[in-house]
Protein backbone atom coordinates (compact mmCIF):
# COMPACT_ATOMS: atom_id res chain seq x y z
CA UNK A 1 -32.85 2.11 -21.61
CA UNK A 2 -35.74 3.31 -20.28
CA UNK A 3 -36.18 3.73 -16.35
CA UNK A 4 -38.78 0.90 -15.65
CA UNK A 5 -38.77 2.04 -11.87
CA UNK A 6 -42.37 3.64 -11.77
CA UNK A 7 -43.38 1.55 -14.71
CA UNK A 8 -44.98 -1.69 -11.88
CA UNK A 9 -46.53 1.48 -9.71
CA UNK A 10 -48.77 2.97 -12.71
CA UNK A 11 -50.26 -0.94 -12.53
CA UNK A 12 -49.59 -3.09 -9.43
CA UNK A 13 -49.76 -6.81 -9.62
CA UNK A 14 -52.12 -8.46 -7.58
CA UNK A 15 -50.23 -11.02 -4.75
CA UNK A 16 -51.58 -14.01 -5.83
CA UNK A 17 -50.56 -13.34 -9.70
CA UNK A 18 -47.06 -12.94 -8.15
CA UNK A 19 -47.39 -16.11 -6.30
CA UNK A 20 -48.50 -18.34 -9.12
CA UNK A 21 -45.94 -16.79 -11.44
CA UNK A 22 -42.92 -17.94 -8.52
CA UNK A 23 -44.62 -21.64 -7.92
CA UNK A 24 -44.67 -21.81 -11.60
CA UNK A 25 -41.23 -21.16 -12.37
CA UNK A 26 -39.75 -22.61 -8.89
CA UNK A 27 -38.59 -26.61 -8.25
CA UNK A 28 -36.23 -28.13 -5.89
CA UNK A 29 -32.61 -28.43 -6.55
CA UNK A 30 -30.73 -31.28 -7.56
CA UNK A 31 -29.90 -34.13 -4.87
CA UNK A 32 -26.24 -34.01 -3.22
CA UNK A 33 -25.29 -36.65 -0.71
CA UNK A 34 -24.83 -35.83 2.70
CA UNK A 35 -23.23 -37.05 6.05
CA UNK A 36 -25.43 -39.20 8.65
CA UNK A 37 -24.70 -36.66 10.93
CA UNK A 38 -25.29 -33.49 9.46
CA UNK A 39 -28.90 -34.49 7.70
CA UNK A 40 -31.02 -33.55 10.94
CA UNK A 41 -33.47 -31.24 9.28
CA UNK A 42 -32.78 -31.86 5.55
CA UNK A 43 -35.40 -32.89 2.82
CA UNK A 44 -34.81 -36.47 1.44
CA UNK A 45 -34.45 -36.39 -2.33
CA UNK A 46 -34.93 -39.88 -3.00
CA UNK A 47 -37.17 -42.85 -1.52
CA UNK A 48 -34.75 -45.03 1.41
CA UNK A 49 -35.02 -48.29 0.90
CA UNK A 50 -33.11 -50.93 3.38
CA UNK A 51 -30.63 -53.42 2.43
CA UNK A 52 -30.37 -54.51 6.20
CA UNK A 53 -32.54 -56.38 8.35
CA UNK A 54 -33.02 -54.80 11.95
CA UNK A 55 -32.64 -56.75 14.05
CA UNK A 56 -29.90 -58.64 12.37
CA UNK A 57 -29.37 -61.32 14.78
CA UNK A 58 -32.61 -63.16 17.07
CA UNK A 59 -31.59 -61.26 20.27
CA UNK A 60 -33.28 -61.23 23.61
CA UNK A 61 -35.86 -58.63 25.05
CA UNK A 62 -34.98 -59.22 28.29
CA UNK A 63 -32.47 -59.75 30.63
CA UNK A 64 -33.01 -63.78 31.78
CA UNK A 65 -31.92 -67.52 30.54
CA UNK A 66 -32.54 -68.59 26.99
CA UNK A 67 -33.16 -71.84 26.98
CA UNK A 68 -35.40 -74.12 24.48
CA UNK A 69 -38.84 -73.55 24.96
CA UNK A 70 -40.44 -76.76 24.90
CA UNK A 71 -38.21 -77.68 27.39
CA UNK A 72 -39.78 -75.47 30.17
CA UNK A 73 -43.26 -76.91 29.40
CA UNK A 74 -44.97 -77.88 32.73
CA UNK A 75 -42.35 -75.72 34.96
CA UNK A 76 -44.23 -73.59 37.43
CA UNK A 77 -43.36 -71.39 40.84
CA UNK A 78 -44.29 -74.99 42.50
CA UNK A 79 -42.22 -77.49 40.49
CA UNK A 80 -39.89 -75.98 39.11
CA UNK A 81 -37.38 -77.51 35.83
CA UNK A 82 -33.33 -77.90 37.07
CA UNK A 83 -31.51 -76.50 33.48
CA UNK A 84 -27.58 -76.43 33.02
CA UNK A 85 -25.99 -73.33 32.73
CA UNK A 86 -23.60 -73.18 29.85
CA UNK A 87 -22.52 -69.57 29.65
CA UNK A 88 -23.31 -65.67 29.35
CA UNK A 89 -24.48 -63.67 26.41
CA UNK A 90 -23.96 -60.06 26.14
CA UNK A 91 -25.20 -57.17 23.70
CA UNK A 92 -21.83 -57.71 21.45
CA UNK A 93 -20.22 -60.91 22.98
CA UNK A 94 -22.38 -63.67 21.95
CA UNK A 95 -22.04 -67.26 23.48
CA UNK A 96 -20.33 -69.33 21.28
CA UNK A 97 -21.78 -72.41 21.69
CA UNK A 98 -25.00 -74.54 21.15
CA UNK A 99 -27.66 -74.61 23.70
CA UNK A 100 -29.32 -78.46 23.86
CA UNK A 101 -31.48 -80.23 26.05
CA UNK A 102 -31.92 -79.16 29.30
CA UNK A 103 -29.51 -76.40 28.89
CA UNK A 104 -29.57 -72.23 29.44
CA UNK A 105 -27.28 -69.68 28.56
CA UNK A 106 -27.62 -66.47 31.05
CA UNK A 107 -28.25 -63.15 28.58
CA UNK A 108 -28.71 -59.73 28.79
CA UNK A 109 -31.18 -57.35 27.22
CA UNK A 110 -30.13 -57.21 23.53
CA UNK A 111 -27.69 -59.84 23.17
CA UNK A 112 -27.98 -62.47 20.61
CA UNK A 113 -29.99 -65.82 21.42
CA UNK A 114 -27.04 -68.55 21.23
CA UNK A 115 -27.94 -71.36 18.58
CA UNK A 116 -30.40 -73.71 19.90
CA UNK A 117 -32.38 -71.83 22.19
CA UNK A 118 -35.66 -70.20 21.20
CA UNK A 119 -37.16 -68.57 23.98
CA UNK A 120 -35.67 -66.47 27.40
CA UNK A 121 -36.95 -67.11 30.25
CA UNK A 122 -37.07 -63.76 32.59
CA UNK A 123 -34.61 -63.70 35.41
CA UNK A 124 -37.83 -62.55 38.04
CA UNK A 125 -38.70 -66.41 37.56
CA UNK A 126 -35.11 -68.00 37.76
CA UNK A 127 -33.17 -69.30 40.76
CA UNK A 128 -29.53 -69.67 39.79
CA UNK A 129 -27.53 -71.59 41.83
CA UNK A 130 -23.99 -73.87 41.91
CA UNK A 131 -24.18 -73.99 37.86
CA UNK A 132 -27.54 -74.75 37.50
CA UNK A 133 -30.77 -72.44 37.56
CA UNK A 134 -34.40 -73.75 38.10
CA UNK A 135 -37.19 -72.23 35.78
CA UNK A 136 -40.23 -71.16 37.70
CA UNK A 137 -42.28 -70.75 34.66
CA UNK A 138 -42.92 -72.24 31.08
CA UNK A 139 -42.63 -69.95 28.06
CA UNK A 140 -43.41 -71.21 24.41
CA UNK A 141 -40.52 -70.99 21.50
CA UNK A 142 -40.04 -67.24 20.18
CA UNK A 143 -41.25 -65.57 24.15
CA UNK A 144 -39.12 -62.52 24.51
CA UNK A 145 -37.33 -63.13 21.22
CA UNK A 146 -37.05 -59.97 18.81
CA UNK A 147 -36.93 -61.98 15.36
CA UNK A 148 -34.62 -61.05 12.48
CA UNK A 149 -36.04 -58.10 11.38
CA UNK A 150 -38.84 -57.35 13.47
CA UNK A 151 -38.23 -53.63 13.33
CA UNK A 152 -37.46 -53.22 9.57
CA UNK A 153 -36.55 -56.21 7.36
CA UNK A 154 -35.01 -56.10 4.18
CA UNK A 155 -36.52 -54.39 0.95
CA UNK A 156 -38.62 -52.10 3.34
CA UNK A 157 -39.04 -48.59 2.31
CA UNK A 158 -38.30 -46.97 5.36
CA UNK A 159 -38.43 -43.31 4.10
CA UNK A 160 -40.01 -41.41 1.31
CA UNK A 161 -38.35 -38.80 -0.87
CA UNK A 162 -39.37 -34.95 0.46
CA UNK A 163 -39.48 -35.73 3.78
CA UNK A 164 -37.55 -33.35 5.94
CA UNK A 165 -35.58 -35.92 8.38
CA UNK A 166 -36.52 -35.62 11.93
CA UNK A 167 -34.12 -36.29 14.72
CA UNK A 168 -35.35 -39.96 14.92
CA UNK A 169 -35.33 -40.42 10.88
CA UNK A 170 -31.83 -39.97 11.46
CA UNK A 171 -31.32 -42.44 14.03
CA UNK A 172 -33.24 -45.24 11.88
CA UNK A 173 -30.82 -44.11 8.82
CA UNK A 174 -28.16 -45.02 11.24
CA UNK A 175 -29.28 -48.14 12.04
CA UNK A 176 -29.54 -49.44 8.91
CA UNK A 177 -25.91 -48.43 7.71
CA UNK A 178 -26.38 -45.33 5.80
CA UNK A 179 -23.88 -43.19 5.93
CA UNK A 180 -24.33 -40.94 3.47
CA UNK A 181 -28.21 -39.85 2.99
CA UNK A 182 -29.34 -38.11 -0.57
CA UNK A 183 -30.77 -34.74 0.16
CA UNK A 184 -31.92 -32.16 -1.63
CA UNK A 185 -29.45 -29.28 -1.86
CA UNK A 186 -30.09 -26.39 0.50
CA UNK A 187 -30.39 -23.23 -1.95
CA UNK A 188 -27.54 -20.56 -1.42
CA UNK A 189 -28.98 -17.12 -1.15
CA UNK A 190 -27.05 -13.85 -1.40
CA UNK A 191 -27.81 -10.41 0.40
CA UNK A 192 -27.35 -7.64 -1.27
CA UNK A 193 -27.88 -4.78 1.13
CA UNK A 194 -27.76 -1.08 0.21
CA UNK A 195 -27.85 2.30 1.49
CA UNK A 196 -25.56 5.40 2.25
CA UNK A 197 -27.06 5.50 5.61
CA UNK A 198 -26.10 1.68 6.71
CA UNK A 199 -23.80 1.41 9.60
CA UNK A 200 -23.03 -2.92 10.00
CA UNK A 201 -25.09 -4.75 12.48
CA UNK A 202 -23.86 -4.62 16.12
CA UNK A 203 -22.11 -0.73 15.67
CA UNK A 204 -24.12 1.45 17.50
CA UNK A 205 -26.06 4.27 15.72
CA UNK A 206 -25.01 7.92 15.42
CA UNK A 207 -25.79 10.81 13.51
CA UNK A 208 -28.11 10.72 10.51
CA UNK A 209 -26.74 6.59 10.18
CA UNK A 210 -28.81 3.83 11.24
CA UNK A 211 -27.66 0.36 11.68
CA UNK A 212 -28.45 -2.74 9.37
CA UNK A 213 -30.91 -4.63 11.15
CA UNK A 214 -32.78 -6.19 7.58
CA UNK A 215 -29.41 -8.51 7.15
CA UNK A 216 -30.11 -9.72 10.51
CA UNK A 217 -33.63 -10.56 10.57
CA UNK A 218 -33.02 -11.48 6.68
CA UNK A 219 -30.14 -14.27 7.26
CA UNK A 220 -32.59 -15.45 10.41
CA UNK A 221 -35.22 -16.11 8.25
CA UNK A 222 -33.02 -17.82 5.28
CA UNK A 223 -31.61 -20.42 8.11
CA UNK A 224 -35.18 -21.17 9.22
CA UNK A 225 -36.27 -21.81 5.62
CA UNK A 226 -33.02 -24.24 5.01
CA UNK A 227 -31.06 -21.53 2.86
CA UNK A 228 -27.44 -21.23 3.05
CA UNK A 229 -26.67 -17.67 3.41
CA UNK A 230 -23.65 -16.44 1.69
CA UNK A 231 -21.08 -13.45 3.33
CA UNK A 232 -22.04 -10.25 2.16
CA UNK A 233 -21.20 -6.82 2.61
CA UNK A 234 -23.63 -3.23 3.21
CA UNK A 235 -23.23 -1.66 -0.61
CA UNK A 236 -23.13 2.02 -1.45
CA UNK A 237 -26.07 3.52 -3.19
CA UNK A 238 -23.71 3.33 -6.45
CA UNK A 239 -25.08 1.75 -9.77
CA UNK A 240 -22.24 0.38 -10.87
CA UNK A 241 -21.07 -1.80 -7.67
CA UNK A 242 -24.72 -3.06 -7.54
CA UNK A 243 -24.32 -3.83 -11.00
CA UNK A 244 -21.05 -5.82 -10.56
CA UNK A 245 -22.80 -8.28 -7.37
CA UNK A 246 -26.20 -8.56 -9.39
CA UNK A 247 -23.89 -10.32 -12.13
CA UNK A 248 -22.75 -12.72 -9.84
CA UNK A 249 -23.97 -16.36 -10.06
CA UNK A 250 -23.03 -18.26 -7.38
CA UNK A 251 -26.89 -18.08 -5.98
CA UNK A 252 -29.97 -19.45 -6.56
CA UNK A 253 -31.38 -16.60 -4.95
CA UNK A 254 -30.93 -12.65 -4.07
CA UNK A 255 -32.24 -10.87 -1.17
CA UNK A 256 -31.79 -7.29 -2.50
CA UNK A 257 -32.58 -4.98 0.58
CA UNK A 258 -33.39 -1.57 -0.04
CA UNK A 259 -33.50 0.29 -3.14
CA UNK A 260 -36.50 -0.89 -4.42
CA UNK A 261 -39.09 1.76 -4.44
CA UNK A 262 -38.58 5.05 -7.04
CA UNK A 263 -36.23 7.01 -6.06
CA UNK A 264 -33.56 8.54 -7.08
CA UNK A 265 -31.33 6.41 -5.51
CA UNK A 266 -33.57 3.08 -6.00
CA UNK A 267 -31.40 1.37 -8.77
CA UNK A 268 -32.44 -2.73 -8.40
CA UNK A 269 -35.07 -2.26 -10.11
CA UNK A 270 -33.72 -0.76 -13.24
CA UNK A 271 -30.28 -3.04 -12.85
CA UNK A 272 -32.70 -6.60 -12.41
CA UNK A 273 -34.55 -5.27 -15.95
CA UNK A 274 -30.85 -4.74 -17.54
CA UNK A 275 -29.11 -8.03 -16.44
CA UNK A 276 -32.51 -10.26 -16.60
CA UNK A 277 -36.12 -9.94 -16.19
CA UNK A 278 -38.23 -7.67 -13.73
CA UNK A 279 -41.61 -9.58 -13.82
CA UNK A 280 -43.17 -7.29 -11.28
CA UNK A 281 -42.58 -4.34 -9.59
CA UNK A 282 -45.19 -2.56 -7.50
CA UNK A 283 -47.24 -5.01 -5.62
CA UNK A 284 -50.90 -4.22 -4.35
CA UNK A 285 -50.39 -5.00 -0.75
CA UNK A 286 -49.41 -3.17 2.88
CA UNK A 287 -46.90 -2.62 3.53
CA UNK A 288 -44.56 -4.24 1.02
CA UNK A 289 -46.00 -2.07 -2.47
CA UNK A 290 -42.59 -0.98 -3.56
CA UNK A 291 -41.31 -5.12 -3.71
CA UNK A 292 -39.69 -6.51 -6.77
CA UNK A 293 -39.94 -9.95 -7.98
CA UNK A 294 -37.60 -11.35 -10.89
CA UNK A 295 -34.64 -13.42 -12.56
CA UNK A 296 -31.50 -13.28 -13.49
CA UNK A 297 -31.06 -16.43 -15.29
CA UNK A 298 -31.65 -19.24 -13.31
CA UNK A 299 -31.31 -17.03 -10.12
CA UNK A 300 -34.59 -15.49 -8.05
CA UNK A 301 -34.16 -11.82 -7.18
CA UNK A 302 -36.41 -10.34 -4.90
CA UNK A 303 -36.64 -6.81 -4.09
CA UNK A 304 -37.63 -6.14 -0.78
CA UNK A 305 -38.05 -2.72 0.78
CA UNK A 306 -35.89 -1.25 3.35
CA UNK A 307 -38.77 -0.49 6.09
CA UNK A 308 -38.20 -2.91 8.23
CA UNK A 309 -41.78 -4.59 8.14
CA UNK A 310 -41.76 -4.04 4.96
CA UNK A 311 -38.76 -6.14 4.33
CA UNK A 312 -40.29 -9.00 6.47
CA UNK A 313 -43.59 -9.00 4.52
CA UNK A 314 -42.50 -9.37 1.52
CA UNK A 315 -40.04 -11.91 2.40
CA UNK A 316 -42.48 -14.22 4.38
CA UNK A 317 -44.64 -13.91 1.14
CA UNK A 318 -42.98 -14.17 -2.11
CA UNK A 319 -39.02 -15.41 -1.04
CA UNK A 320 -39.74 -17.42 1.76
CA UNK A 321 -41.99 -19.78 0.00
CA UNK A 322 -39.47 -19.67 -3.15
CA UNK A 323 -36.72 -20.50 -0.73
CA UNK A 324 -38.40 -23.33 0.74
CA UNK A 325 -39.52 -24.71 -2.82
CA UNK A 326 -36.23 -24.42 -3.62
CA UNK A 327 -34.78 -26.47 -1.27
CA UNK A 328 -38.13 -29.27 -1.28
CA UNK A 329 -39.69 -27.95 1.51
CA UNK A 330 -43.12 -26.81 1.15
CA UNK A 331 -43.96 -23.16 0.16
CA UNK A 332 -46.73 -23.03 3.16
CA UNK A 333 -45.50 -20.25 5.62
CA UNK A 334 -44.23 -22.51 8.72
CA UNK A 335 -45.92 -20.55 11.20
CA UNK A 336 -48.08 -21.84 13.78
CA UNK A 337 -51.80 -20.91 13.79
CA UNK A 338 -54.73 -20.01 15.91
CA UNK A 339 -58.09 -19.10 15.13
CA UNK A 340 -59.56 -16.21 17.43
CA UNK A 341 -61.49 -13.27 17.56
CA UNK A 342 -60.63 -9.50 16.77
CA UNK A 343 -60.60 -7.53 19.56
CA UNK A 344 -61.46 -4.42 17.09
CA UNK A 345 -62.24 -4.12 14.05
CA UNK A 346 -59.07 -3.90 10.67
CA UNK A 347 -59.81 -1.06 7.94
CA UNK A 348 -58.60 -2.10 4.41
CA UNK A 349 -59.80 -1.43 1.28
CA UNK A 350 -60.83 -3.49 -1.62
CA UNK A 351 -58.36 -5.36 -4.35
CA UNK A 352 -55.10 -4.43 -1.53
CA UNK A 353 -53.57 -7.47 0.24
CA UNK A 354 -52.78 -6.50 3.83
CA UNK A 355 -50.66 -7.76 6.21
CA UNK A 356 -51.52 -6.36 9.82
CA UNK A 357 -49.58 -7.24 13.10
CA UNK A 358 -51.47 -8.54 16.26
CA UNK A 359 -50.95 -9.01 19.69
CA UNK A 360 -52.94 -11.97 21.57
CA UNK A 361 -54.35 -10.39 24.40
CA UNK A 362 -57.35 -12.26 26.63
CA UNK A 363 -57.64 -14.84 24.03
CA UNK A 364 -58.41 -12.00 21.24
CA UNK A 365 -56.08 -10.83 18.18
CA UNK A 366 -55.86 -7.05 18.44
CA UNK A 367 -54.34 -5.24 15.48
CA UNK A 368 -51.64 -3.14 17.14
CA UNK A 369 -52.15 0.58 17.08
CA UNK A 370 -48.71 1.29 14.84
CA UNK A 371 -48.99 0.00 11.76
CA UNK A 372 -45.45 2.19 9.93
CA UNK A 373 -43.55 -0.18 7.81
CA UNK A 374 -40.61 1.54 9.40
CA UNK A 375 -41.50 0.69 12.62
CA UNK A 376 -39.20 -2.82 13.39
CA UNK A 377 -40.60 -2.94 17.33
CA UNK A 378 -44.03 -3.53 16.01
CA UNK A 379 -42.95 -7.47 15.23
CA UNK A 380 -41.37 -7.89 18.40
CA UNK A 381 -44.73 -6.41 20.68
CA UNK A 382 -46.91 -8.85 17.91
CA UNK A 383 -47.59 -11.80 18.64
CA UNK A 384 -48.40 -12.40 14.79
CA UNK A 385 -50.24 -11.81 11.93
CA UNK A 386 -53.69 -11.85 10.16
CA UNK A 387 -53.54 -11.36 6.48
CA UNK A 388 -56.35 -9.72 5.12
CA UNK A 389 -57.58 -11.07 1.57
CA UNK A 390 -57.65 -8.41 -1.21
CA UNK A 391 -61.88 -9.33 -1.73
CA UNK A 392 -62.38 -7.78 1.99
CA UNK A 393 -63.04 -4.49 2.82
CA UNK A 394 -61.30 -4.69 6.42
CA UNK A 395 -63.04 -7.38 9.16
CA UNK A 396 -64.91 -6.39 11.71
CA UNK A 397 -64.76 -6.30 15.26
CA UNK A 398 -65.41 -10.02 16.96
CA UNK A 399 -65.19 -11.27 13.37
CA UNK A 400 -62.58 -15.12 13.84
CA UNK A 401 -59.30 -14.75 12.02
CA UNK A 402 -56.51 -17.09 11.34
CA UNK A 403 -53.33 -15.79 13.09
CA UNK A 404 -49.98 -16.62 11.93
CA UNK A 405 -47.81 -16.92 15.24
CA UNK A 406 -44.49 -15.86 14.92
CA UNK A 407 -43.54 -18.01 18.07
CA UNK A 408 -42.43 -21.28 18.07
CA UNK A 409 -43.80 -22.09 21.49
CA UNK A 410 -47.04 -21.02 22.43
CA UNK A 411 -46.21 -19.48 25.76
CA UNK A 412 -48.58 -17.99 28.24
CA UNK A 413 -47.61 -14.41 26.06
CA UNK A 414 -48.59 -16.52 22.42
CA UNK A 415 -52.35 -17.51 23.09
């Protein structure tokens, strides 16, 4: 077979041909049902439609005396209307009987109005005393009555298929007895990390070994897209043993870390073209040129260089959005952004895609000084990142940019 490493470098794609071929070729997964309580932050795969009424019951919205409200007509702080107190209504005990002329029931916020009654007088305006309490002010039939369904009634679509469920869309599931909600399936994802030179993450380095930190940042960014990362071990540099854990298919996608480019010891490439298809291979961007994109039957593989920033930027754009698609999310990146001003000026060239780190700094987004794709600190002293189209030839000094923010919370460090 012929070695189809340095066959994408003679001609590298341009990023957005890579991203329409993935969009093209990507939809979400089929629907699985899944618990009430672990659906916080999953994508709905079908509309949610109630077959309960909430409220249930008539139940009070105060705490008070629900009495019939024609009955307190003409009451006032003044002259005041003498009722019979029957009973109590709680929030689960309701009063068993009927309420009649003349007659109140004490109740609680939440409990059920008894039978009879229409209306709850607020305790503020009640003086209860020796079985009977005297109403200080009229209130008209349905005052301080939640009706049968005032918050969702029956037949209302309550929730729309690809929503991701927020904590409170999981607290109205709840309330309308769903115990089971259908979600879209998160995607499982496979790392398949190489290198001679890979100690495991959290050894400590020595000699000419470096530790693994591309699993780590990797499996970080897999759980914030709503992947399911599987266990994995670091791989030697060996054709065959790459071979064997390409073949497997318990993925819908692979994270193939290092390896990538044209070396001698850079198999994925030629391995993805032997067990599927190697769309591309040599991407015009920076850093990220070496990346991989391709299938082996219905599973993505992604090759993503071992430089550390390298690694991230092709990640956050070609397997991140896949990911996300995957799983019914949308493929936008799902960083924050913030429009401001360079503080000097980014050199690029024209028909390259670049992807240049910035710190925020006086309200300004300077590109940071190192710009090695080797150089993993660089993310952590950025505050984000501008992505220069491949029509510009660099931006200029004072020139506004869109920032992706890597942070979560803007912080006084963020903007």
């Amino acid at each position: 077979m012929r070695d189809v490493r340095m066959r994408g470098f003679a001609e590298r794609a341009d990023v957005e041909q890579v991203e329409a071929w993935l969009a093209s070729h990507t939809h979400a997964l089929e629907s699985e049902p899944v618990p009430l309580l672990e659906c916080a932050g999953r994508v709905l795969s079908q509309d949610v439609t109630s077959t309960h009424a909430v409220p249930g019951f008539p139940r009070s919205a105060m705490d008070g005396y629900a009495v019939r409200g024609e009955d307190s007509f003409g009451a006032s702080e003044y002259d005041p209307i003498p009722f019979a107190v029957l009973g109590l209504a709680l929030p689960g005990k309701p009063f068993p009987g009927r309420v009649g002329p003349r007659e109140a029931v004490r109740i609680m916020t939440g409990a059920p109005v008894p039978e009879g009654a229409d209306a709850v007088v607020m305790a503020e305006v009640c003086d209860e005393r020796d079985g009977r309490v005297a109403v200080g002010d009229a209130v008209a039939p349905l005052k301080n009555v939640g009706a049968v369904g005032e918050d969702i009634a029956v037949g209302d679509l309550v929730l729309r298929a690809g929503r991701r469920l927020r904590p409170q869309d999981v607290g109205l599931l709840s309330s309308i007895g769903r115990a089971r909600v259908p979600c879209v399936r998160r995607p499982r994802v496979r790392l398949v990390v190489t290198g001679d030179e890979l100690l495991p993450a959290g050894s400590e380095p020595g000699g000419s070994r470096i530790v693994d930190s591309n699993s780590v940042v990797l499996r970080a960014l897999v759980d914030r897209d709503g992947g399911d990362a599987l266990p994995f071990e670091i791989l030697k540099d060996d054709p065959d043993t790459i071979r064997q854990v390409l073949r497997q298919d318990d993925a819908d996608l692979v994270l193939v870390s290092g390896g990538s480019s044209v070396g001698q010891e850079d198999h994925a490439p030629r391995l993805l073209a032997e067990l599927g298809e190697l769309a591309f291979h040599g991407i015009s961007m920076r850093p990220s040129s070496p990346a991989g994109v391709g299938r082996i039957g219905e599973q993505f593989v992604f090759l993503l260089p071992g430089n550390p920033v390298s690694c991230l930027c092709a990640y956050e754009f070609f397997a991140g959005p896949t990911l996300r698609a995957l799983g019914g999310r949308p493929r936008t990146w799902p960083h924050r952004r913030a429009r401001l001003p360079l503080g000097r000026k980014i050199a690029s060239a024209v028909g390259r895609t670049d992807y240049v780190r910035v710190a925020v700094e006086a309200g300004k987004a300077v590109p940071l000084a190192t710009s090695g794709a080797s150089i993993l600190s660089s993310t952590v002293r950025a505050s984000g990142a501008v992505i220069v189209p491949r029509g510009l030839e660099g931006m200029p000094e004072g020139a506004e940019v869109e920032v992706l923010l890597y942070d979560e919370d803007p912080g006084e460090e963020s903007l």
